[in-house]
Protein backbone atom coordinates (compact mmCIF):
# COMPACT_ATOMS: atom_id res chain seq x y z
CA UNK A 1 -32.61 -51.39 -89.00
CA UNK A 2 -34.52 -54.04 -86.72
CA UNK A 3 -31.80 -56.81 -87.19
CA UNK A 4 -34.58 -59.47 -85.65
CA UNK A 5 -32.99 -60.36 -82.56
CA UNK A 6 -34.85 -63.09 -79.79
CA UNK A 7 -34.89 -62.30 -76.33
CA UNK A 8 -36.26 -64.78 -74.35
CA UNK A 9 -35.75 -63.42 -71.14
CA UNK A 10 -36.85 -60.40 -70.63
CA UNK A 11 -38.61 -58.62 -67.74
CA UNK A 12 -41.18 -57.13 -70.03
CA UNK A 13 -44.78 -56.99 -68.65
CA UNK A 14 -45.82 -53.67 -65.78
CA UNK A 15 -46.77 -54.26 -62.33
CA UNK A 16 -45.83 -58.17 -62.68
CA UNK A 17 -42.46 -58.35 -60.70
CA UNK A 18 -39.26 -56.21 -60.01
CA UNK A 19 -39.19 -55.11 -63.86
CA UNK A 20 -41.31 -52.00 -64.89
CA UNK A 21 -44.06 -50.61 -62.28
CA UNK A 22 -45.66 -48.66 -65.09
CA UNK A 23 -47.44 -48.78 -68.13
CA UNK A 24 -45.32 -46.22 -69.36
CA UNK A 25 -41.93 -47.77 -68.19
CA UNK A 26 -43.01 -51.08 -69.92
CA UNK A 27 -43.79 -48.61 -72.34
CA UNK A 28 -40.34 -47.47 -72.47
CA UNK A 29 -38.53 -50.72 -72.17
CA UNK A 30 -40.14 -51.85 -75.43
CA UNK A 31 -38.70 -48.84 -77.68
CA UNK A 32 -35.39 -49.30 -76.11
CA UNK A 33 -35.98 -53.16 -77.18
CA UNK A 34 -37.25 -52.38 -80.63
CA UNK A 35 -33.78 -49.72 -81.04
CA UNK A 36 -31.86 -52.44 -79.72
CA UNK A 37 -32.70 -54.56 -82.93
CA UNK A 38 -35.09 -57.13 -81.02
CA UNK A 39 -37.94 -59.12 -83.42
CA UNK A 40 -39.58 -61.09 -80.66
CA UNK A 41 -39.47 -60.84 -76.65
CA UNK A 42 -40.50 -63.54 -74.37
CA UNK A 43 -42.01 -61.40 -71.57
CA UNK A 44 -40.75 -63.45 -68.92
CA UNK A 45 -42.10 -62.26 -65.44
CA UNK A 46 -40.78 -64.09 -62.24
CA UNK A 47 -42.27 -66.96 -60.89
CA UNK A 48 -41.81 -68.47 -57.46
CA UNK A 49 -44.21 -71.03 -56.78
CA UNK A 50 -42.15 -72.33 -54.09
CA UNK A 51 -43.99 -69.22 -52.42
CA UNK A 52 -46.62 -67.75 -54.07
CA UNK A 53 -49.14 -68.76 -56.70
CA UNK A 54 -48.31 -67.19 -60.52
CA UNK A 55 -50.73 -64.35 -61.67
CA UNK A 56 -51.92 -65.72 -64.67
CA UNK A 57 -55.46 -63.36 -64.97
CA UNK A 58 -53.18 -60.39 -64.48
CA UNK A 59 -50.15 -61.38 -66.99
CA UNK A 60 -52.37 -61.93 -69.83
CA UNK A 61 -54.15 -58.77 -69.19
CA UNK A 62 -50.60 -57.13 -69.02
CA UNK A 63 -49.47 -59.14 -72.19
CA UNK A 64 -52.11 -57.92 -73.91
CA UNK A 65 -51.59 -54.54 -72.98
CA UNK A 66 -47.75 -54.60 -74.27
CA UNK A 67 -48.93 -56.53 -77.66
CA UNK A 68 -51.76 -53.36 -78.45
CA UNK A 69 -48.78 -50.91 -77.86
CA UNK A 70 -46.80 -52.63 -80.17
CA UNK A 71 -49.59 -52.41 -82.45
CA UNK A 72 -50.42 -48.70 -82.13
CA UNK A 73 -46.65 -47.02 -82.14
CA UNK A 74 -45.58 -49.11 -85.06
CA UNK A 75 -43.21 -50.78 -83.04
CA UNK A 76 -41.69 -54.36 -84.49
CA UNK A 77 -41.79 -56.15 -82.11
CA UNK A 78 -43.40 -59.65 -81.41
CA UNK A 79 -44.63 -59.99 -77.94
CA UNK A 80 -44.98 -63.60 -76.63
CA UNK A 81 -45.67 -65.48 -73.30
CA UNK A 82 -43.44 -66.78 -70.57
CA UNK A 83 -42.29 -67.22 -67.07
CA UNK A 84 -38.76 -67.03 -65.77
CA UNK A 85 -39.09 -70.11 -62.94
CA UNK A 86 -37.29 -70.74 -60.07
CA UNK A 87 -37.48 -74.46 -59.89
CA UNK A 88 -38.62 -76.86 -56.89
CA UNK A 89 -40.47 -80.19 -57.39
CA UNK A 90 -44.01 -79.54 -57.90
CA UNK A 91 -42.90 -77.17 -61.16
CA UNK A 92 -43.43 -80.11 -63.80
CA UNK A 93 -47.18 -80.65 -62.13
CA UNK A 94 -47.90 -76.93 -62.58
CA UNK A 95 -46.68 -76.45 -66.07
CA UNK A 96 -49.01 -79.42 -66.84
CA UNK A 97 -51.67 -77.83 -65.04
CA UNK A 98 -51.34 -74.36 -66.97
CA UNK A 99 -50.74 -72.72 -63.70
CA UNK A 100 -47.12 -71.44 -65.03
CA UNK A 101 -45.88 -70.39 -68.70
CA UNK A 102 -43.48 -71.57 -71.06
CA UNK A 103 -41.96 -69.99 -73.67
CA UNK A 104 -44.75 -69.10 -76.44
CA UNK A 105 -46.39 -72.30 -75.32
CA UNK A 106 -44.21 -74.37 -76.68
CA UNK A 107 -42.46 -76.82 -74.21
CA UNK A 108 -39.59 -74.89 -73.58
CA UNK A 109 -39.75 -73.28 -70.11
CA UNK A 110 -36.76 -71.01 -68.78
CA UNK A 111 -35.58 -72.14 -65.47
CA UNK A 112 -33.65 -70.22 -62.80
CA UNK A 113 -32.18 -72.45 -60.05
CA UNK A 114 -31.27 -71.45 -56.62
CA UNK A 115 -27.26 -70.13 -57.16
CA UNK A 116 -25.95 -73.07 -54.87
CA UNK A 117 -26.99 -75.68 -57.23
CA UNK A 118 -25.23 -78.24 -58.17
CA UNK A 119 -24.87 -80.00 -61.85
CA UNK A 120 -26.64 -83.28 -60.31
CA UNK A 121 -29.83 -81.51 -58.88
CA UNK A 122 -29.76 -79.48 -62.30
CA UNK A 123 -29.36 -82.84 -63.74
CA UNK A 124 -32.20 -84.51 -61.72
CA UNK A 125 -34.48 -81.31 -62.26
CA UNK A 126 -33.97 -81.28 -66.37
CA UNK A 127 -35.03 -85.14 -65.94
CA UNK A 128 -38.13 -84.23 -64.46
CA UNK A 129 -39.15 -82.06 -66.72
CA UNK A 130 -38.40 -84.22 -69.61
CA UNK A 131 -40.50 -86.71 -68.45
CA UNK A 132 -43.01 -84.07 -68.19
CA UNK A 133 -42.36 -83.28 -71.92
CA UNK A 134 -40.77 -80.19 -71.09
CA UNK A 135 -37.12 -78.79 -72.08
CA UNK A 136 -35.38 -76.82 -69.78
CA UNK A 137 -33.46 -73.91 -70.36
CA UNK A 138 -31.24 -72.44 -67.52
CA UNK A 139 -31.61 -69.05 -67.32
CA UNK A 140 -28.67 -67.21 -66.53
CA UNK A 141 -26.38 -70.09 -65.83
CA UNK A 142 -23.23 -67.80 -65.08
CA UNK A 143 -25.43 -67.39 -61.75
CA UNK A 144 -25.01 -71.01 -60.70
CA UNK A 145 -21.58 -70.92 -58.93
CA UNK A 146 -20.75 -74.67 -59.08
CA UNK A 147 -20.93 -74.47 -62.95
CA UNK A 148 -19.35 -70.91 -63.26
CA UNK A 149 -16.72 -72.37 -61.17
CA UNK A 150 -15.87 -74.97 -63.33
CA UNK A 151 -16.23 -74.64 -67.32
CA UNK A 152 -15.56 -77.67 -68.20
CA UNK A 153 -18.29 -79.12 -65.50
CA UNK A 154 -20.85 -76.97 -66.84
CA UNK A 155 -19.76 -78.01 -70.64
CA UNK A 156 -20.26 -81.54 -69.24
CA UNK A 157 -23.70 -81.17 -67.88
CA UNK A 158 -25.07 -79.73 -70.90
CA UNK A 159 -23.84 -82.68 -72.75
CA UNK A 160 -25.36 -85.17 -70.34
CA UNK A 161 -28.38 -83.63 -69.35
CA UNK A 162 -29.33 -81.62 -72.52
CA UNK A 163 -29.54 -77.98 -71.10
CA UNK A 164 -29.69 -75.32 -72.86
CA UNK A 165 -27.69 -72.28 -71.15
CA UNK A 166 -28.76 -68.92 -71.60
CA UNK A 167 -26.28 -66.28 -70.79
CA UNK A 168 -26.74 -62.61 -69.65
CA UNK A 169 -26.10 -59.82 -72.33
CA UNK A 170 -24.60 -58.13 -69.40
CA UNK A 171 -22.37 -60.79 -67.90
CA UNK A 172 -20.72 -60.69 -71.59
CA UNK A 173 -20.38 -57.05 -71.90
CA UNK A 174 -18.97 -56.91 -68.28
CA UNK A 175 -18.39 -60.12 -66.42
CA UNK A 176 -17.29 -59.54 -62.66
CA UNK A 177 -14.81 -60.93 -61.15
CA UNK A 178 -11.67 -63.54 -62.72
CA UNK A 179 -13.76 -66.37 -62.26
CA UNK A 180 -16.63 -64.86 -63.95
CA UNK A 181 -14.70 -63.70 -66.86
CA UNK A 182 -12.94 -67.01 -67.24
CA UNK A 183 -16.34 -68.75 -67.42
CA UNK A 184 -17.41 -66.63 -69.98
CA UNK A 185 -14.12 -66.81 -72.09
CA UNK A 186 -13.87 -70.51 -72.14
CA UNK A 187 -17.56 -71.61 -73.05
CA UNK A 188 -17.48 -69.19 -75.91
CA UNK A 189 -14.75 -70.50 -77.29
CA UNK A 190 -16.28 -73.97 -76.96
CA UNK A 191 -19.62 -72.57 -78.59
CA UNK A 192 -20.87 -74.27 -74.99
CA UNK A 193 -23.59 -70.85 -74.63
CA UNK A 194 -26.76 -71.71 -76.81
CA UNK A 195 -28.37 -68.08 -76.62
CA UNK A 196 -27.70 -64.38 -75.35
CA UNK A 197 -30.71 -62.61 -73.65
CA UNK A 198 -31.00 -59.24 -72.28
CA UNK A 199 -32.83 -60.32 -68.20
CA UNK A 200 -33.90 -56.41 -69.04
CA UNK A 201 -35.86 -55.01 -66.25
CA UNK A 202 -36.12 -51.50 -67.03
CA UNK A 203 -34.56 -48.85 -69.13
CA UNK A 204 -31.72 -47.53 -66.96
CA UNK A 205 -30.48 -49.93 -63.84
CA UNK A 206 -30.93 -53.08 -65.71
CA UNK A 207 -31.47 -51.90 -69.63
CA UNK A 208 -31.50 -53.96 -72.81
CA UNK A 209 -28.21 -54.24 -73.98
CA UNK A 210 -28.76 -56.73 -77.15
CA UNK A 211 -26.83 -54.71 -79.87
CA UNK A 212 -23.85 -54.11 -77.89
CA UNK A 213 -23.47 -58.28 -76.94
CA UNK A 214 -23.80 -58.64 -80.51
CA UNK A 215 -21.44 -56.46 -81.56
CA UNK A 216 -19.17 -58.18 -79.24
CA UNK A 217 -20.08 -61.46 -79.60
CA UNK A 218 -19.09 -60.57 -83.36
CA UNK A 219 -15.67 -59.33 -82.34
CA UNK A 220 -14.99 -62.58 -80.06
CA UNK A 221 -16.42 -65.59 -81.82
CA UNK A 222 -17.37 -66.46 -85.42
CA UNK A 223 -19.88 -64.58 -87.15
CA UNK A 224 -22.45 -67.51 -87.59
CA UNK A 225 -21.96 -68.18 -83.70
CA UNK A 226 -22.50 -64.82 -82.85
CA UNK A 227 -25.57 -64.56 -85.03
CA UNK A 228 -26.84 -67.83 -83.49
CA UNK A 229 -26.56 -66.24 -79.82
CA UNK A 230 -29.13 -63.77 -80.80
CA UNK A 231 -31.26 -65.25 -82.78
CA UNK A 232 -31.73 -69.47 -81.48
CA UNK A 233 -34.75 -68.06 -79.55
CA UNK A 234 -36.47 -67.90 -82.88
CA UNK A 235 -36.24 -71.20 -83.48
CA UNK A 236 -37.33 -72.40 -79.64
CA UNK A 237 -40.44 -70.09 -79.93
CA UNK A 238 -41.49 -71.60 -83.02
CA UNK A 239 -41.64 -75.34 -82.39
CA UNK A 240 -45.24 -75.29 -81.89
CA UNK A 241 -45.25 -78.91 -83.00
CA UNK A 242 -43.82 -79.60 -79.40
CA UNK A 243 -46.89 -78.36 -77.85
CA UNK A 244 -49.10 -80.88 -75.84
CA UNK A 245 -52.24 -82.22 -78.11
């Protein structure tokens, strides 16, 4: 039974970045997303622009190309746009300029910040992009050591600067390290994680794993927490209202 899980970060699209170099293992990562229970997938390919221009032509051929498989296997599974992007200061300017993706065009982007980051420059970046009319969404903020470090630091920034903190399905399945499974622990039990994803790159180093942080999830918090983990990315890819007129 497809239980309608969103994952928003997901390595979906062939050929774009380090997730599947084949039709047929994109191919392959979608069943295993569609067994895991996923509705919709924001196929988030890297994006750098620090370095290297994002190839827009090419993703949309790609997305399209994921979206007709869908289509002709059967396969439930909704299919939308999005870049996973590593922030420096001329990000707000592209997003305006349609030059990067957010999530389902709506004006949530996902953001991954260099690991060495601290809660100020995540601060002063989340600013930007609000004045942008964007909302930032930290993608896998167990990465960013200063917050991982510190709980309650990271359950302060989100307060003060809005974030929304995506977490790794596998840093909850297997967290490494004390620190690690400390942060993990303690902003659980503060409901201070807004939404579980699977950062799935392929089927068998870095699989989706949705189902099995669900069923854990379950086990460890409160049913309608656990439920929210998996499914708030419905609700972020369907505020087309915040969309730029």
């Amino acid at each position: 039974m497809n239980l309608g899980f969103a994952d928003v970060h997901q390595h979906a699209l062939w050929g774009m970045d380090d997730g599947p170099q084949t039709a047929e293992q994109m191919h392959a990562l979608l069943r295993q997303s569609a067994q895991n229970g996923i509705g919709v997938i924001a196929a988030t390919a890297h994006a750098y622009p620090r370095s290297s221009p994002f190839h827009r032509a090419r993703y949309m051929e790609r997305l399209e190309q994921a979206r007709a498989y869908c289509r002709a296997e059967g396969l439930p599974l909704r299919i939308e746009s999005g870049s996973e992007i590593r922030y420096c200061d001329t990000v707000p300017d592209l997003l305006a300029a349609g030059k990067l993706l957010t999530l389902g065009g709506t004006r949530h982007v996902l953001i991954e910040f260099d690991p060495d980051v601290s809660p100020e420059e995540i601060g002063e970046a989340a600013n930007r992009l609000y004045q942008a009319g964007y909302h930032p969404i930290v993608a896998h903020v167990e990465r960013c050591v200063h917050l991982m470090r510190a709980p309650d630091r990271a359950m302060r920034a989100r307060e003060e600067y809005g974030l929304i903190y995506q977490m790794n399905c596998e840093t909850l399945l297997r967290p490494r390290g004390w620190f690690e499974r400390r942060f993990v622990r303690k902003m659980l039990e503060s409901e201070a994680i807004d939404l579980l994803a699977s950062d799935a790159h392929d089927v068998s180093r870095r699989p989706v794993r949705m189902k099995a942080a669900y069923d854990l999830a379950c086990e460890r918090c409160s049913g309608e927490y656990a439920g929210r983990l998996v499914r708030f990315g419905w609700s972020l890819l369907e505020r087309k209202e915040l969309e730029a007129t």
